[in-house]
Protein backbone atom coordinates (compact mmCIF):
# COMPACT_ATOMS: atom_id res chain seq x y z
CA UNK A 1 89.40 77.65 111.73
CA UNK A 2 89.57 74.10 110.53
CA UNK A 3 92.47 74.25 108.40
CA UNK A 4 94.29 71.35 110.36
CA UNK A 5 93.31 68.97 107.91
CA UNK A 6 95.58 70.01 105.44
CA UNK A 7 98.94 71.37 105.04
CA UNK A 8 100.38 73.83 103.77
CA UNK A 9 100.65 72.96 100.21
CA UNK A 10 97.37 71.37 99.78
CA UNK A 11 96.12 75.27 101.10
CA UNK A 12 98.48 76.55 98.27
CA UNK A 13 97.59 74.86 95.52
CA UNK A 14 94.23 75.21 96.62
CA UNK A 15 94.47 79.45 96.60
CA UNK A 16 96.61 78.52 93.21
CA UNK A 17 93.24 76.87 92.17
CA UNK A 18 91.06 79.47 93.01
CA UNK A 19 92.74 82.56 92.21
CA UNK A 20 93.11 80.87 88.58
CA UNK A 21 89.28 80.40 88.62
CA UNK A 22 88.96 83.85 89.96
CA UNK A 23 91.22 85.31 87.56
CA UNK A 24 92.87 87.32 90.37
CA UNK A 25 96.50 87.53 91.67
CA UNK A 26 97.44 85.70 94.77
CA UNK A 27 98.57 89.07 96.67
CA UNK A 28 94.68 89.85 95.68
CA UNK A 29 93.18 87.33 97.72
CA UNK A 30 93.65 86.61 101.78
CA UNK A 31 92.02 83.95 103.41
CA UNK A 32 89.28 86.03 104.54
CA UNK A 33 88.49 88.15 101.42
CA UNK A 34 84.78 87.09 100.47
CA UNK A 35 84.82 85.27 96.92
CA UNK A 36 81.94 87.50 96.17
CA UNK A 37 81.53 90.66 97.80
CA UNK A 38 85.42 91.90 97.46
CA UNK A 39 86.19 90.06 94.33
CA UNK A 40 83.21 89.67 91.79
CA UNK A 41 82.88 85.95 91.80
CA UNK A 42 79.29 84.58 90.97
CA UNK A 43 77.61 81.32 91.43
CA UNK A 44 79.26 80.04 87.80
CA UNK A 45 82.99 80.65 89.22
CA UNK A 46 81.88 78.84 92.97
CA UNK A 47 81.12 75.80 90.76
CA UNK A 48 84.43 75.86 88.67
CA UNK A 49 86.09 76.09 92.00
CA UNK A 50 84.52 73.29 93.56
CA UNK A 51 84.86 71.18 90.52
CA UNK A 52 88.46 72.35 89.96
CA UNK A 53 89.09 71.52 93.45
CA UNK A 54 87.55 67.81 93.19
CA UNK A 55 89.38 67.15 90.08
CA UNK A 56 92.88 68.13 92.08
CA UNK A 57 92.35 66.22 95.31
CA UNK A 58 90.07 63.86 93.60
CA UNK A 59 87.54 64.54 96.68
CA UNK A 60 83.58 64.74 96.62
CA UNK A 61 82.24 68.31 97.65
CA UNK A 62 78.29 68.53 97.88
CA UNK A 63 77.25 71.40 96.51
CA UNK A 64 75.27 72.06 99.74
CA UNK A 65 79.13 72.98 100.89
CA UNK A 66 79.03 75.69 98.68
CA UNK A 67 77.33 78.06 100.66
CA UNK A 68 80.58 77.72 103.42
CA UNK A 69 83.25 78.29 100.56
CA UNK A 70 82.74 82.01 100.60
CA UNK A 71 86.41 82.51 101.10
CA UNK A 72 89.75 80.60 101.16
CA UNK A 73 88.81 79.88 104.70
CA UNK A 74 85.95 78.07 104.30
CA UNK A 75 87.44 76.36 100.95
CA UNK A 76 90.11 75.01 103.22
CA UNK A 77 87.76 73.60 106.20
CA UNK A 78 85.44 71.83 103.59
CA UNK A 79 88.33 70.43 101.96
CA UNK A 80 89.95 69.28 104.79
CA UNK A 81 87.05 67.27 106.33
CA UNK A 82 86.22 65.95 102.70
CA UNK A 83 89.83 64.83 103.05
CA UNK A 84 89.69 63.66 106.15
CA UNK A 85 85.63 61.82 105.34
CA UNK A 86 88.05 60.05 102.99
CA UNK A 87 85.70 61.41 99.72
C-alpha cells in the first residue's frame, strides 16, 4: 500500500470526494470495497472522481491511472505519487 504519500486528511477528503461522487455514505465504503463491483459505480462516476480529485489537489491524473483507482486504495497510491511527481 502506497498511501505514505499523503496524510491523513488528504485520504479523508479524498473518501469525502468520492463517496460524494458515489453517492454513498462513508460507513459504506472501506478502502478495499471495489468502486464497481460492491458499489455500482461506472466508467462516468471514475471520471467525476478523477476530475473531482484534480480540481481538489490541483494534481494531473492520466486517465491511463484509472484502471488502478478501483478502490480508495488505489485512489490514494495514484494520488500520492501524482503528489509526490509534483503534477
Amino acid at each position: 500500500m502506497t498511501t505514505s504519500a499523503i496524510d491523513a486528511d488528504a485520504q479523508a477528503r479524498i473518501k469525502e470526494l468520492v463517496c460524494d461522487v458515489l453517492e454513498l455514505e462513508e460507513d459504506e465504503v472501506s478502502n478495499e470495497s471495489l468502486f464497481k463491483e460492491d458499489h455500482g459505480a461506472d466508467s462516468l462516476r471514475a471520471i467525476e472522481i478523477l476530475a473531482g480529485l484534480e480540481k481538489e489537489f490541483k494534481i494531473t491524473i492520466d486517465q491511463t491511472e484509472l484502471e488502478r483507482m478501483v478502490n480508495l486504495d488505489g485512489v490514494y497510491a495514484v494520488v500520492g505519487e501524482a503528489i509526490a511527481a509534483g503534477a
